[in-house]
C-alpha atoms as a PDB file:
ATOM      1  CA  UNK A   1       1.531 -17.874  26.218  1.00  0.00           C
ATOM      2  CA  UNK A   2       4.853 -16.189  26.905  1.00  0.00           C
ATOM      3  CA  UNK A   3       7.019 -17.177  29.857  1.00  0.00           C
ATOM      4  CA  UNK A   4       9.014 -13.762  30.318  1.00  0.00           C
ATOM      5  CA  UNK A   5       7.803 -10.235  31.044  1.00  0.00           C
ATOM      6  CA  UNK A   6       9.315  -9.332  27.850  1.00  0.00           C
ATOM      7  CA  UNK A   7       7.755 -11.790  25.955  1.00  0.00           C
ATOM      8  CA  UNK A   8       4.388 -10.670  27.037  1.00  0.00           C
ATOM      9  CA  UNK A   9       5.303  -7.287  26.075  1.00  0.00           C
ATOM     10  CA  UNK A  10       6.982  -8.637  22.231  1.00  0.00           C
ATOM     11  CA  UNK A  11       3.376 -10.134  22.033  1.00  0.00           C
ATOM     12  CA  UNK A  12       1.261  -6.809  22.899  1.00  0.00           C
ATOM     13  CA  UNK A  13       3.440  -5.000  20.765  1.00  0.00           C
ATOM     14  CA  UNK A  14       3.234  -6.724  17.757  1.00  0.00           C
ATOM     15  CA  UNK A  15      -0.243  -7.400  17.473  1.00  0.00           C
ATOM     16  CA  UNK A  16      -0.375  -3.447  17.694  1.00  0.00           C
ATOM     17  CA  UNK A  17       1.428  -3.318  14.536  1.00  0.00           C
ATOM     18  CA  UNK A  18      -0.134  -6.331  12.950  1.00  0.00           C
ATOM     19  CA  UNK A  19      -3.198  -4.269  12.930  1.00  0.00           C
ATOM     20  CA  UNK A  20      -2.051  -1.055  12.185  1.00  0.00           C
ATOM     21  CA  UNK A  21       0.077  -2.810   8.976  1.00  0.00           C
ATOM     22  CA  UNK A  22      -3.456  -4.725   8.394  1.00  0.00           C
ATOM     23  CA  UNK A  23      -5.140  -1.033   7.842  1.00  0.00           C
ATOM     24  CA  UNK A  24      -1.887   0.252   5.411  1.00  0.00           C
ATOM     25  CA  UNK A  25      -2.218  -2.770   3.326  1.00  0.00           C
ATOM     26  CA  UNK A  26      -5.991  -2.635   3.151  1.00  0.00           C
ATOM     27  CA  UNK A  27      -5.926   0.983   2.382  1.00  0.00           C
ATOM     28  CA  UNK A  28      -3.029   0.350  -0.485  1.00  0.00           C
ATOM     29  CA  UNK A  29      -4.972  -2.430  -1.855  1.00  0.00           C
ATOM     30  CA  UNK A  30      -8.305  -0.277  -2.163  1.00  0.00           C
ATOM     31  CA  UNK A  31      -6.542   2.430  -3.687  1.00  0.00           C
ATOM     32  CA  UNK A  32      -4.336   0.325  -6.524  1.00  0.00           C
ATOM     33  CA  UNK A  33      -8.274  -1.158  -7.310  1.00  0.00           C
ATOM     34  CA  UNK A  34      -9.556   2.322  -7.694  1.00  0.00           C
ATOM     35  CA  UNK A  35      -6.702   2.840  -9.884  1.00  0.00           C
ATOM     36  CA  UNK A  36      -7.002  -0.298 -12.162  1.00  0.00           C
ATOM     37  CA  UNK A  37     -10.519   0.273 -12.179  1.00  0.00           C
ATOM     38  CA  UNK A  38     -10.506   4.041 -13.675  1.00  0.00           C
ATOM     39  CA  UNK A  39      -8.166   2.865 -16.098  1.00  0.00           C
ATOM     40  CA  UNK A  40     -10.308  -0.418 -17.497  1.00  0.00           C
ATOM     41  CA  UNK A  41     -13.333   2.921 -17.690  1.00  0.00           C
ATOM     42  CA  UNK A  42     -10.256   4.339 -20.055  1.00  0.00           C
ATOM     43  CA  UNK A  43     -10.795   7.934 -17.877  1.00  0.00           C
ATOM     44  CA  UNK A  44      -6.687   9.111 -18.679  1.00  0.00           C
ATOM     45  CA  UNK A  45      -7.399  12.155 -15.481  1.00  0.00           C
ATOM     46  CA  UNK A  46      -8.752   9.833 -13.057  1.00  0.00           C
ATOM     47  CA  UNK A  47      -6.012   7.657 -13.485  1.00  0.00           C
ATOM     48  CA  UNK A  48      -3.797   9.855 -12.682  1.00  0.00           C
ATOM     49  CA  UNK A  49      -5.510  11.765  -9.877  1.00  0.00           C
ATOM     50  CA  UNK A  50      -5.957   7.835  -8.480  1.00  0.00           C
ATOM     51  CA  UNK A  51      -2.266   7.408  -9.210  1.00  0.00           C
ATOM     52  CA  UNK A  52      -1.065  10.074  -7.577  1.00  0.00           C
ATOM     53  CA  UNK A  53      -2.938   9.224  -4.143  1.00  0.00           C
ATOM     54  CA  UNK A  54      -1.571   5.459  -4.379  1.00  0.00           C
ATOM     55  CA  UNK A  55       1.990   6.567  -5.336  1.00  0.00           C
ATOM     56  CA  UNK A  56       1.309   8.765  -1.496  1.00  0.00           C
ATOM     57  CA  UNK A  57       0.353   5.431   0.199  1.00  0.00           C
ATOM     58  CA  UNK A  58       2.865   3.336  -1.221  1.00  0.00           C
ATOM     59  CA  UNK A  59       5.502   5.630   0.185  1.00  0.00           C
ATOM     60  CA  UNK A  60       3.866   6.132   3.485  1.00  0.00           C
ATOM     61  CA  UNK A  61       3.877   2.141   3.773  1.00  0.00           C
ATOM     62  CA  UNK A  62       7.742   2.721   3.157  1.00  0.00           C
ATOM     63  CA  UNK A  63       8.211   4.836   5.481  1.00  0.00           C
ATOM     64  CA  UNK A  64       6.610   2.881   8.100  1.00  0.00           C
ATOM     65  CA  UNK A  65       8.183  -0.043   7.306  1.00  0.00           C
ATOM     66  CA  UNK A  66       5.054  -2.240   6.275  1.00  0.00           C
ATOM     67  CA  UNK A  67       6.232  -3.119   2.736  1.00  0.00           C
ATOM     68  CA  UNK A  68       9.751  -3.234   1.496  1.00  0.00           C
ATOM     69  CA  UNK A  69      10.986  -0.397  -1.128  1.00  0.00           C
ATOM     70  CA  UNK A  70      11.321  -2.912  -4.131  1.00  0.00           C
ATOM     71  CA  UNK A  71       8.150  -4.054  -3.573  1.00  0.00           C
ATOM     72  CA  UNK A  72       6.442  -0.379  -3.651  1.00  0.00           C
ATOM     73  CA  UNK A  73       8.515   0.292  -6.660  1.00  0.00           C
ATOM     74  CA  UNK A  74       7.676  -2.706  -8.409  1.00  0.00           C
ATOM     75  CA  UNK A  75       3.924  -1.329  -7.886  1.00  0.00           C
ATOM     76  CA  UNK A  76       4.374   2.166  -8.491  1.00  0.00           C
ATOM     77  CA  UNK A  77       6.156   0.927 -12.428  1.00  0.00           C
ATOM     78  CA  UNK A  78       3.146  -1.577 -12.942  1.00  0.00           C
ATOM     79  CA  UNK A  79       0.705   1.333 -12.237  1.00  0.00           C
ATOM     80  CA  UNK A  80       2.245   3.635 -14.267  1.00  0.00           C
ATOM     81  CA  UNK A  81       2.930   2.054 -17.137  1.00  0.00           C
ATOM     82  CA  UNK A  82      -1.256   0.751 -17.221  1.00  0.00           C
ATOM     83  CA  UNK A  83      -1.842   4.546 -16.682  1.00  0.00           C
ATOM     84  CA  UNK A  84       0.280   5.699 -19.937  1.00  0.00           C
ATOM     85  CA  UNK A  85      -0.815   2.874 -21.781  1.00  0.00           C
ATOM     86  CA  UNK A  86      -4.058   5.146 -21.929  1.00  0.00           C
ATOM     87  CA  UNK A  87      -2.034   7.864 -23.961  1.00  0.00           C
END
């Protein structure tokens, strides 16, 4: 347990973003599946509708500062080049 006011308060305030991070992540993760997945089915305009939508999320989780940029590039160039490797 904290000693301090403010340490109580540091506490509060970051399990409020450890579980709003905790539903970013979970919804990036689902939607880099649902991409994968429609590409192992070899369907080239789901991928890319499913592409789109993660390529959304991983800049929202930028934005909000729950993954670093490199690592939401990194992601977005893995996806894509899966996606193009479908023609």
């Amino acid at each position: 347990m904290a000693h301090t006011l403010s340490g109580v308060r540091n506490i509060r305030r970051n399990e409020k973003s450890r579980l709003r991070n905790k539903t970013v992540k979970s919804a990036l993760r689902t939607q880099m599946k649902k991409v994968l997945t429609s590409v192992g089915k070899k369907d080239k305009d789901a991928s890319k509708r499913e592409l789109q939508e993660a390529y959304r999320l991983l800049d929202k989780a930028v934005a909000k500062g729950v993954i670093h940029r490199n690592n939401a590039s990194r992601h977005k160039s893995r996806l894509s080049v899966r996606v193009a490797a479908l023609g």
